[in-house]
PDB file of N, CA and C in Angstrom:
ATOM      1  N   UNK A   1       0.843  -1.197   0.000  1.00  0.00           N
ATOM      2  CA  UNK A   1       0.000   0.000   0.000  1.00  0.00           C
ATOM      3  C   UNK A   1       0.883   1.254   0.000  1.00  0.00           C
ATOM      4  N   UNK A   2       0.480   2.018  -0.410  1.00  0.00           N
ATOM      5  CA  UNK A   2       1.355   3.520  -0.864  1.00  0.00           C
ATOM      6  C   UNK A   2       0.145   4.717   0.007  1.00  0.00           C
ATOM      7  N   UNK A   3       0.689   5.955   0.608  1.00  0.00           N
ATOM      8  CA  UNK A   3       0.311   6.891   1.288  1.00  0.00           C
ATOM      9  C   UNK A   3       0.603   8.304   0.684  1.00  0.00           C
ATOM     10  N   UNK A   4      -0.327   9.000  -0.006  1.00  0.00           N
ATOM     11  CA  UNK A   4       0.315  10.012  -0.344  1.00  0.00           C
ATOM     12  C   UNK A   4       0.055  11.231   0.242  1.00  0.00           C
ATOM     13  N   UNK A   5       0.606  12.401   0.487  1.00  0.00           N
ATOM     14  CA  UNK A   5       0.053  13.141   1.339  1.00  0.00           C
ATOM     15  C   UNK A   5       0.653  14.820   1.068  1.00  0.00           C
ATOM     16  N   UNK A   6      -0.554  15.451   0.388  1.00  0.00           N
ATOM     17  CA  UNK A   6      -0.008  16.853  -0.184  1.00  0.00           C
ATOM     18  C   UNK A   6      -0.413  17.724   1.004  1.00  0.00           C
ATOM     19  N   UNK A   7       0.615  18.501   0.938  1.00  0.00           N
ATOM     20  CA  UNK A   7       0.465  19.661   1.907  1.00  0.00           C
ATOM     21  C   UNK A   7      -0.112  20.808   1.201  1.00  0.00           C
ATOM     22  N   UNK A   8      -1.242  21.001   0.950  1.00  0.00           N
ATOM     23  CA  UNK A   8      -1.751  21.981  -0.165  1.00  0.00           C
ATOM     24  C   UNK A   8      -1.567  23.649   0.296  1.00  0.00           C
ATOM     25  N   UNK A   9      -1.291  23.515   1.592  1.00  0.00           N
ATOM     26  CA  UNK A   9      -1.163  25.134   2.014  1.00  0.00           C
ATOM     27  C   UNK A   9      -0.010  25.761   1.947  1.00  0.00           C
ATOM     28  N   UNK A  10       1.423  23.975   1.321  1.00  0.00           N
ATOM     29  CA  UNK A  10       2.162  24.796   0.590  1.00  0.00           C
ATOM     30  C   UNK A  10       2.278  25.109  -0.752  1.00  0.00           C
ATOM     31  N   UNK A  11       1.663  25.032  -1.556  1.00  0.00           N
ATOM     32  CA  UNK A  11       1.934  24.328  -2.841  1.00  0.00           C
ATOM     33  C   UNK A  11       1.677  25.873  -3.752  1.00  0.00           C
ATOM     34  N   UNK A  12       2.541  25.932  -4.645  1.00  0.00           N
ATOM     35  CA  UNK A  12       2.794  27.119  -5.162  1.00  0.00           C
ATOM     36  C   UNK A  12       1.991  26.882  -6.525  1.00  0.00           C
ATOM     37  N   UNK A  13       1.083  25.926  -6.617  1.00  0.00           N
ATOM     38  CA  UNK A  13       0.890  26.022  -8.156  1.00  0.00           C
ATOM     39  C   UNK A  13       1.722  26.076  -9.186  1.00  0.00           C
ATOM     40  N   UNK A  14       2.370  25.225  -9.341  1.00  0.00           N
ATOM     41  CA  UNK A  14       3.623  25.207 -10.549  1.00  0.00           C
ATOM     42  C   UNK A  14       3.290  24.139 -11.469  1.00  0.00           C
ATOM     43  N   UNK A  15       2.440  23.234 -11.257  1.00  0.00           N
ATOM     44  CA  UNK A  15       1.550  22.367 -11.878  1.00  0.00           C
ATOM     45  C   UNK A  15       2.574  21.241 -12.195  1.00  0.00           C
ATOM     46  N   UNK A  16       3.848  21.026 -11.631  1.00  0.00           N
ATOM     47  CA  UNK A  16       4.772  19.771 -12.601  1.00  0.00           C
ATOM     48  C   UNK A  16       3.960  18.783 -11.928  1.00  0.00           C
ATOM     49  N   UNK A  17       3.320  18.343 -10.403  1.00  0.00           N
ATOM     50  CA  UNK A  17       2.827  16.997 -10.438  1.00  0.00           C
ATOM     51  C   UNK A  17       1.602  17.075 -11.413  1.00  0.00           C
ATOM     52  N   UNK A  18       1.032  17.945 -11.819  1.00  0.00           N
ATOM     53  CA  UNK A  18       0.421  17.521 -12.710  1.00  0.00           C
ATOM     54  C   UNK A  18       0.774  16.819 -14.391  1.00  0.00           C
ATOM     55  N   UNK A  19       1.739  17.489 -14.217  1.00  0.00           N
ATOM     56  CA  UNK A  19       2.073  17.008 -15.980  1.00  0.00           C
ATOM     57  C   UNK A  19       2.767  15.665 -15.673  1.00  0.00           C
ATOM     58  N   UNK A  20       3.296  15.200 -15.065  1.00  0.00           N
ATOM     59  CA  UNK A  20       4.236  13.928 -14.517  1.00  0.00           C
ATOM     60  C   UNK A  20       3.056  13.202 -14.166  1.00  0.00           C
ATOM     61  N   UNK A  21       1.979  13.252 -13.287  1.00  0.00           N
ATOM     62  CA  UNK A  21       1.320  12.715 -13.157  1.00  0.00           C
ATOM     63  C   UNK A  21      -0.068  12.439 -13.007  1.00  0.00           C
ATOM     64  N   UNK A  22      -0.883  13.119 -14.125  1.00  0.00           N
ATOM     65  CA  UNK A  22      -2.507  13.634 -14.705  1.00  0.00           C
ATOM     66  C   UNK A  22      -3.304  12.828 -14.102  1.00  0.00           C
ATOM     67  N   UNK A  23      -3.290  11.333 -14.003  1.00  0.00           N
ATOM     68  CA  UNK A  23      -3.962  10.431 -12.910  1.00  0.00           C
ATOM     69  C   UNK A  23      -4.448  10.562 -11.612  1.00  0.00           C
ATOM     70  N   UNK A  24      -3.476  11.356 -11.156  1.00  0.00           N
ATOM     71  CA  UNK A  24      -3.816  11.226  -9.826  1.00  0.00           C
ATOM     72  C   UNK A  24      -3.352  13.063  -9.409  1.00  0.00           C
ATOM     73  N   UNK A  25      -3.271  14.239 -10.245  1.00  0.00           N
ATOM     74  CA  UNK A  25      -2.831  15.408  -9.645  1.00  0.00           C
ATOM     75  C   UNK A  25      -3.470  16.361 -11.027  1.00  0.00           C
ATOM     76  N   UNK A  26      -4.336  17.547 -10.343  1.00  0.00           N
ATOM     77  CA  UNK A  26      -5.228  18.217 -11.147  1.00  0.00           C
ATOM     78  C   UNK A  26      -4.947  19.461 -10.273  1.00  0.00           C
ATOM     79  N   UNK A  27      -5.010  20.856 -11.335  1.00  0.00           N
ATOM     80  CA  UNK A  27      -5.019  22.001 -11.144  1.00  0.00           C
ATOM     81  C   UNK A  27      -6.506  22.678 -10.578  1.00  0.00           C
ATOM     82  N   UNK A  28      -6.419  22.925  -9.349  1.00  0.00           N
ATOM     83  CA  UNK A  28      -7.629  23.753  -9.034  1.00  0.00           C
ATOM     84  C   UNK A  28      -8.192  25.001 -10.041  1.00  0.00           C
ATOM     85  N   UNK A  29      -8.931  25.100 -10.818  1.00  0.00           N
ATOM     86  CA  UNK A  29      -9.600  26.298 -11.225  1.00  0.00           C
ATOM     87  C   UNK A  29      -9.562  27.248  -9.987  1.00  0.00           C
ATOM     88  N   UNK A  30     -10.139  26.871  -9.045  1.00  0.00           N
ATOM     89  CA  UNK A  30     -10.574  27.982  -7.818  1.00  0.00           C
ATOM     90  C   UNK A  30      -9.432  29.300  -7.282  1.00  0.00           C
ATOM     91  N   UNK A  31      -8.086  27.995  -7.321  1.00  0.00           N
ATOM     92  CA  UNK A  31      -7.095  28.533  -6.284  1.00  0.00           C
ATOM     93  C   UNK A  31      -5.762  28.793  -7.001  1.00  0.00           C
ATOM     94  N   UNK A  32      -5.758  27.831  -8.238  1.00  0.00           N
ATOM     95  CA  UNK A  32      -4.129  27.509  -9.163  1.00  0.00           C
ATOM     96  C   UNK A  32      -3.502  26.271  -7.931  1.00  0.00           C
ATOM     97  N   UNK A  33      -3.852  26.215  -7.339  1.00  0.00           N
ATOM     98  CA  UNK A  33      -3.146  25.217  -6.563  1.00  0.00           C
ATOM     99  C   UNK A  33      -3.140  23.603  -6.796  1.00  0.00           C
ATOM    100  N   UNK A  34      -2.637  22.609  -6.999  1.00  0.00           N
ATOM    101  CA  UNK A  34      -2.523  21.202  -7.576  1.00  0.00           C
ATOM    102  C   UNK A  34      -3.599  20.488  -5.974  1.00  0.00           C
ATOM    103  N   UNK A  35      -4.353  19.353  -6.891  1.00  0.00           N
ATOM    104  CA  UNK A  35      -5.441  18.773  -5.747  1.00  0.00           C
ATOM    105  C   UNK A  35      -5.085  17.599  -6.402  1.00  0.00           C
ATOM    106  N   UNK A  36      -4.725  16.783  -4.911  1.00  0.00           N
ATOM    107  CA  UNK A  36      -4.676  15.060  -5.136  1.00  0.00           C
ATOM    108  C   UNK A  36      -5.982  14.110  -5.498  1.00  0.00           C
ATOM    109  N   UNK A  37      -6.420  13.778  -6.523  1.00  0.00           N
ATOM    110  CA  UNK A  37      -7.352  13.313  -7.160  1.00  0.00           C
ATOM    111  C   UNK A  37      -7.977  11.546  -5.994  1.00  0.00           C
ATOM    112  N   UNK A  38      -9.197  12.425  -5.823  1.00  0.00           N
ATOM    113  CA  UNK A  38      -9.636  10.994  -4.314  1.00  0.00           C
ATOM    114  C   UNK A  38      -9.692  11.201  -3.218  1.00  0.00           C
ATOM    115  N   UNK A  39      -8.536  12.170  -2.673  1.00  0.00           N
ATOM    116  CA  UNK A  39      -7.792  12.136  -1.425  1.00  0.00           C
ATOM    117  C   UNK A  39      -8.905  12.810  -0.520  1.00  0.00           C
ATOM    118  N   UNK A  40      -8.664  12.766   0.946  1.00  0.00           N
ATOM    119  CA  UNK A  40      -9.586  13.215   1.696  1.00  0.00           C
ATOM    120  C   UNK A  40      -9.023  14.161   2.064  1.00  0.00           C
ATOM    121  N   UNK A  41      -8.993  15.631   2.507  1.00  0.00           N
ATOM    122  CA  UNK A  41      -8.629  16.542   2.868  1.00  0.00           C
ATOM    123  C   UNK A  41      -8.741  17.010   4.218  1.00  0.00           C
ATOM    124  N   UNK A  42      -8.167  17.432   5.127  1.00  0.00           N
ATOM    125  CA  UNK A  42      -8.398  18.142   6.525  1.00  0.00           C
ATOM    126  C   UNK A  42      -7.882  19.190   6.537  1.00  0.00           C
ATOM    127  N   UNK A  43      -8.278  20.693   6.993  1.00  0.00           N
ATOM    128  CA  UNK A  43      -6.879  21.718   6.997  1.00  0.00           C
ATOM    129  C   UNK A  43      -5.505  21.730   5.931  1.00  0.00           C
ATOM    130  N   UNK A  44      -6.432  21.654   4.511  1.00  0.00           N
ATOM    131  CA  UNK A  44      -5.480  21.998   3.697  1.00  0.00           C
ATOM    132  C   UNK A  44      -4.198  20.822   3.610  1.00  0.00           C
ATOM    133  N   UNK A  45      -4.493  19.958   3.804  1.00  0.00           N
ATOM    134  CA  UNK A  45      -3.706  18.439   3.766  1.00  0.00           C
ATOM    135  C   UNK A  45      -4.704  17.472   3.362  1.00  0.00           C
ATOM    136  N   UNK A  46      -4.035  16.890   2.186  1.00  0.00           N
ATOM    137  CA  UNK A  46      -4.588  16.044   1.331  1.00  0.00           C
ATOM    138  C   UNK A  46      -3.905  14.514   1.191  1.00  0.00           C
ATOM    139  N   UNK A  47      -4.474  13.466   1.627  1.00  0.00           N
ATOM    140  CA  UNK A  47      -4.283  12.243   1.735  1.00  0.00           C
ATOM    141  C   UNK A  47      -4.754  10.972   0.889  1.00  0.00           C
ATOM    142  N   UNK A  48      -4.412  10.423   0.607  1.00  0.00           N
ATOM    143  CA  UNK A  48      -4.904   9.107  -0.610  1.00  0.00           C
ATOM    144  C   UNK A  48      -4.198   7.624  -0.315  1.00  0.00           C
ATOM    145  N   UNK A  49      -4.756   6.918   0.313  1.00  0.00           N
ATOM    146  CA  UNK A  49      -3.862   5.590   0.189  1.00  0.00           C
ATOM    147  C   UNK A  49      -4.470   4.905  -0.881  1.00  0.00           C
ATOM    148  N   UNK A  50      -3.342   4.132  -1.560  1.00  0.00           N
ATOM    149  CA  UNK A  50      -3.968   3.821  -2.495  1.00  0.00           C
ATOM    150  C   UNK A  50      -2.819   2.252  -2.973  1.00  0.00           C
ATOM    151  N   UNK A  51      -2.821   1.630  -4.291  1.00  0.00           N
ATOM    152  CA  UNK A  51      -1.837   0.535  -3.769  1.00  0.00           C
ATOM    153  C   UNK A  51      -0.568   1.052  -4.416  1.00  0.00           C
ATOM    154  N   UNK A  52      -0.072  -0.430  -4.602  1.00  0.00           N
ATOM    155  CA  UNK A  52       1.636   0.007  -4.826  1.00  0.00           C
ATOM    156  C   UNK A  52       1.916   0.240  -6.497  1.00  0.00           C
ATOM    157  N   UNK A  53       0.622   0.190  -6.894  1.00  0.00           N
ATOM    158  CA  UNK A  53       1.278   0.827  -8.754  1.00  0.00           C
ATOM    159  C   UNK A  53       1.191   2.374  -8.595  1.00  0.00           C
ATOM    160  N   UNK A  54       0.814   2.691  -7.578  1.00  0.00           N
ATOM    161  CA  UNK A  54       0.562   4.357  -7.631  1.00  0.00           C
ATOM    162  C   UNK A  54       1.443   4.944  -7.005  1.00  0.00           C
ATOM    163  N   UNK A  55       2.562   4.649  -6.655  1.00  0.00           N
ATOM    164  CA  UNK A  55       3.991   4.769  -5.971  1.00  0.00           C
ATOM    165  C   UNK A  55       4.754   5.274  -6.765  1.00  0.00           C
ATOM    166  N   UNK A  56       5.224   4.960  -8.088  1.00  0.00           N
ATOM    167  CA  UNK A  56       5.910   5.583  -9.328  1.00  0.00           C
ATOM    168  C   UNK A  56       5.474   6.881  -9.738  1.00  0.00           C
ATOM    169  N   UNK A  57       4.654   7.063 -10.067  1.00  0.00           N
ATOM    170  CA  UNK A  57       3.907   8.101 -10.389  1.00  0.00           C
ATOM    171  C   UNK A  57       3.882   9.426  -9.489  1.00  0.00           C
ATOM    172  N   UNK A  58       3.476   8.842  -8.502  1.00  0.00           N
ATOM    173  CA  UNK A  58       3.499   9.642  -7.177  1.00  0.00           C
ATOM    174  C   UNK A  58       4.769  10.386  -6.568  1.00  0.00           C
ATOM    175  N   UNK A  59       5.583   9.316  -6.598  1.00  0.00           N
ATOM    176  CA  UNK A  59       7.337   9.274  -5.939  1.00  0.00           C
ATOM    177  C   UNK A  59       7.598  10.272  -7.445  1.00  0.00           C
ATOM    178  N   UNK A  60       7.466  10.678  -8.731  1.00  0.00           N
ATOM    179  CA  UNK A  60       7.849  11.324  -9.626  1.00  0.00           C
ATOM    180  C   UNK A  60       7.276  12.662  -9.217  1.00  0.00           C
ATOM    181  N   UNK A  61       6.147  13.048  -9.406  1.00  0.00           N
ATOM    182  CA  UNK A  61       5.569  13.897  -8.714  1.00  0.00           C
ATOM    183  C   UNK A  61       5.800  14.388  -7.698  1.00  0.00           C
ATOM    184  N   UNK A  62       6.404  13.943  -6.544  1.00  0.00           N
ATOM    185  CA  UNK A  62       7.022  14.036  -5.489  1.00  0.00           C
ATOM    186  C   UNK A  62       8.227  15.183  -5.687  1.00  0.00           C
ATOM    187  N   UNK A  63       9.202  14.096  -6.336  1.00  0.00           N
ATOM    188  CA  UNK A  63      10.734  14.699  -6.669  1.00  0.00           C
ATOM    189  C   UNK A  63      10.643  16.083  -7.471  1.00  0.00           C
ATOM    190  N   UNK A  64       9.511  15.899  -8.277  1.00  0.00           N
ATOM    191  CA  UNK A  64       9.595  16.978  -8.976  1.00  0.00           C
ATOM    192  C   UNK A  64       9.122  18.375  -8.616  1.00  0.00           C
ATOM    193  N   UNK A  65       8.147  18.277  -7.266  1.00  0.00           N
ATOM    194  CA  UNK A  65       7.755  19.591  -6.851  1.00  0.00           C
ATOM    195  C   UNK A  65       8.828  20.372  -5.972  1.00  0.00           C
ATOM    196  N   UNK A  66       9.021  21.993  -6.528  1.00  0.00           N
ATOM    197  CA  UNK A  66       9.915  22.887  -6.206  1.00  0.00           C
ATOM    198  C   UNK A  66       9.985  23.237  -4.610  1.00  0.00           C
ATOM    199  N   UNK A  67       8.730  23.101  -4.304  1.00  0.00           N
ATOM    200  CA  UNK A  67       8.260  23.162  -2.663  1.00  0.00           C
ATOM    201  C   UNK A  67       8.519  22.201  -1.627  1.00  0.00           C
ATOM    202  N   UNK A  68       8.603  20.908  -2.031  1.00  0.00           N
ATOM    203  CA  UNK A  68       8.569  19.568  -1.618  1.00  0.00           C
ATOM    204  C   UNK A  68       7.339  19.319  -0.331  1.00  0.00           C
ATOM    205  N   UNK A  69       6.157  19.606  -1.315  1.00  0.00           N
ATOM    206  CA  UNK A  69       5.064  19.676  -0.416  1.00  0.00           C
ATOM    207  C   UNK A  69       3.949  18.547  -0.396  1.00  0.00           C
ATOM    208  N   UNK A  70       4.574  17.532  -1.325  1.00  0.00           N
ATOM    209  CA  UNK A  70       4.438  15.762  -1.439  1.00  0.00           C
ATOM    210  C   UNK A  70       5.369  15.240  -0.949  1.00  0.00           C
ATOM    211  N   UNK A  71       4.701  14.172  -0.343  1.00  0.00           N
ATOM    212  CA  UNK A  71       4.991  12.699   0.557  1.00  0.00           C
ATOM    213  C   UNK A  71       4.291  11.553   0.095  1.00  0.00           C
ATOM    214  N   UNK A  72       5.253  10.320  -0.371  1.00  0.00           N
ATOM    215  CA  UNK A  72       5.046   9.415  -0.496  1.00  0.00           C
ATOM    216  C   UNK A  72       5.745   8.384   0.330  1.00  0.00           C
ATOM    217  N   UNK A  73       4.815   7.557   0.619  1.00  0.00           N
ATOM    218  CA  UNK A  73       5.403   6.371   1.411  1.00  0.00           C
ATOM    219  C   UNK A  73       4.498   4.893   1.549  1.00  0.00           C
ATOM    220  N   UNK A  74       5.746   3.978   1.037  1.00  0.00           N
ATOM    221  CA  UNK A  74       5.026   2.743   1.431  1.00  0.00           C
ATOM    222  C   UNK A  74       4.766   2.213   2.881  1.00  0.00           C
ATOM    223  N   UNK A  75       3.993   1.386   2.985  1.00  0.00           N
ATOM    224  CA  UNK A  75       3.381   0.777   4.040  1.00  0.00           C
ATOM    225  C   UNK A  75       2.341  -0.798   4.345  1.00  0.00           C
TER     226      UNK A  75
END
């Protein structure tokens, strides 16, 4: 199982997890800010467990944000 977990109250809108990874990471209209596709949200933290093919994708998305305001982790 894989855990992903965006910190959306940092996230600068720069959209690379989106282009790396369109499946699972979408640009808010509302805000410009990137929203984890599923995930449940509390206080601007966004969460998704989901299984282990969604780890690649994710872990890319990850590396690639300027903020480092994704977390991935198996479990």
């Amino acid at each position: 199982m894989v855990r992903v977990i965006h910190y959306r109250y940092k996230c600068i809108g720069c959209a690379y997890c989106a282009e790396v990874a369109p499946e699972f990471w979408k640009m808010s209209e509302q805000d410009g800010k990137s929203d984890l596709i599923g995930a449940q949200t509390k206080n601007e933290i966004q969460q998704l467990v989901t299984d282990d093919l969604s780890y690649a994708p994710n872990k890319q998305a990850a590396d690639v944000c300027p903020v480092s305001c994704i977390k991935v982790e198996r479990f």
